[in-house]
Protein backbone atom coordinates (compact mmCIF):
# COMPACT_ATOMS: atom_id res chain seq x y z
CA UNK A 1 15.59 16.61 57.32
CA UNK A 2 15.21 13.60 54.87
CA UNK A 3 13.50 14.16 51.25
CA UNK A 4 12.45 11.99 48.96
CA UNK A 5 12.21 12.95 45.52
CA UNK A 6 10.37 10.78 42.70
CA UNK A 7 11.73 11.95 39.21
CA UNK A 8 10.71 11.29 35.81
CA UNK A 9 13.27 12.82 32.82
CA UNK A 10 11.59 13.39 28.87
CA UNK A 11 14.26 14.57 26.94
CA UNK A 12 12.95 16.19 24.02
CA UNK A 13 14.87 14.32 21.23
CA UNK A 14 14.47 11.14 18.87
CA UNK A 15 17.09 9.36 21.14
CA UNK A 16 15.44 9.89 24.16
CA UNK A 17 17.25 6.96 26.22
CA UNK A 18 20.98 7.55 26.70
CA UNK A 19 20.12 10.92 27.90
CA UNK A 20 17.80 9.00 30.86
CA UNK A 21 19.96 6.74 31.66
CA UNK A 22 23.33 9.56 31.79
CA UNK A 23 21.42 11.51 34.17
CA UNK A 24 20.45 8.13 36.53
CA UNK A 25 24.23 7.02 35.94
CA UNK A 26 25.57 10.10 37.08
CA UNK A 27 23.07 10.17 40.28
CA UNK A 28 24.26 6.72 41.19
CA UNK A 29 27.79 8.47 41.69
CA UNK A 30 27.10 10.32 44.53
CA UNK A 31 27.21 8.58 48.23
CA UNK A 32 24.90 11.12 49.30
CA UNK A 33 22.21 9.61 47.53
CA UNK A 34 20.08 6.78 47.85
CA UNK A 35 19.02 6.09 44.31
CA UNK A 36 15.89 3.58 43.40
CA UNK A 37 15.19 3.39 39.19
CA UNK A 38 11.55 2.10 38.07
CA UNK A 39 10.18 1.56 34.93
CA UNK A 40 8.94 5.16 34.48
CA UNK A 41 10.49 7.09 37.41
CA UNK A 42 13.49 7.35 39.77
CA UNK A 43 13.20 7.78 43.60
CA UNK A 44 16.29 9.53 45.20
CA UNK A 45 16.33 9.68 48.68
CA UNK A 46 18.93 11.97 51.33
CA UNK A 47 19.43 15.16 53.24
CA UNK A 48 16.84 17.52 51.88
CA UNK A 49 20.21 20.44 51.28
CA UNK A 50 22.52 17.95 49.43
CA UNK A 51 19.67 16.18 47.27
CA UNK A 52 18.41 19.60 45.80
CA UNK A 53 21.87 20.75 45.32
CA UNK A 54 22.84 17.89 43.39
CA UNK A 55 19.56 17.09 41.30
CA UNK A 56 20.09 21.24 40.51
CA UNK A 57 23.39 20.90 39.36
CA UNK A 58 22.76 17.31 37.34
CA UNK A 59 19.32 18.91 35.87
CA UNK A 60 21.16 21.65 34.63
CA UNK A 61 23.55 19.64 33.57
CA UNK A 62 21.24 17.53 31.33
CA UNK A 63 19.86 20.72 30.41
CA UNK A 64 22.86 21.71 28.30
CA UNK A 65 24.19 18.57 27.31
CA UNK A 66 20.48 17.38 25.58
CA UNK A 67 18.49 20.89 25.09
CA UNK A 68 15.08 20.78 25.81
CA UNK A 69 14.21 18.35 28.34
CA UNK A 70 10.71 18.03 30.82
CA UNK A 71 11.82 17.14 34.76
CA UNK A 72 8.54 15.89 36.44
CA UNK A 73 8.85 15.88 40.24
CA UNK A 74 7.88 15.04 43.04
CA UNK A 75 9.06 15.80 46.57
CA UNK A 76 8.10 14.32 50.15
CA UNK A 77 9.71 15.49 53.38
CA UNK A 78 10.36 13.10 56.00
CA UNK A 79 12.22 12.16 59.05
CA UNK A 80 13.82 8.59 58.26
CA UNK A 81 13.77 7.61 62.14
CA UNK A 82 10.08 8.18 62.37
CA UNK A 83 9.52 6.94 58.95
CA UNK A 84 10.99 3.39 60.04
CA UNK A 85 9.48 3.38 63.60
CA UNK A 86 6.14 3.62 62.00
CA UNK A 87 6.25 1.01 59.24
């Protein structure tokens, strides 16, 4: 099963923008992913198993590299063949 998850990073510090764009950075490092950056959000898009695995381990990751940080997501299931036949 596909998953699509729409992110949005507020890392609670005065230099709020390296920390965003470490965490998109890193994401863009794994094959697994499909990763899609707007002004306000990220999409990342892949098997539902490896995307939470990763956006655990790279949350957690920001997590103790930055300190206090807000993760607002969302998450849609899909199946990418069906998705594509329908469009």
């Amino acid at each position: 099963m596909q998953v699509m998850v729409e992110l949005s990073l507020y890392p609670l510090v005065n230099e709020y923008i390296p920390p965003i764009q470490a965490f998109i950075d890193r994401l863009n490092t794994y094959d697994a992913l499909s990763v899609t950056t707007c002004s306000t959000s990220t999409q990342v898009t892949g098997e539902y198993s490896e995307v939470m695995t990763i956006l655990g381990e790279e949350m957690q990751r920001t997590h103790e590299e930055v300190g206090q940080a807000i993760f607002v997501a969302k998450f849609l299931n899909f199946d990418a063949m069906n998705a594509r036949k329908s469009s």
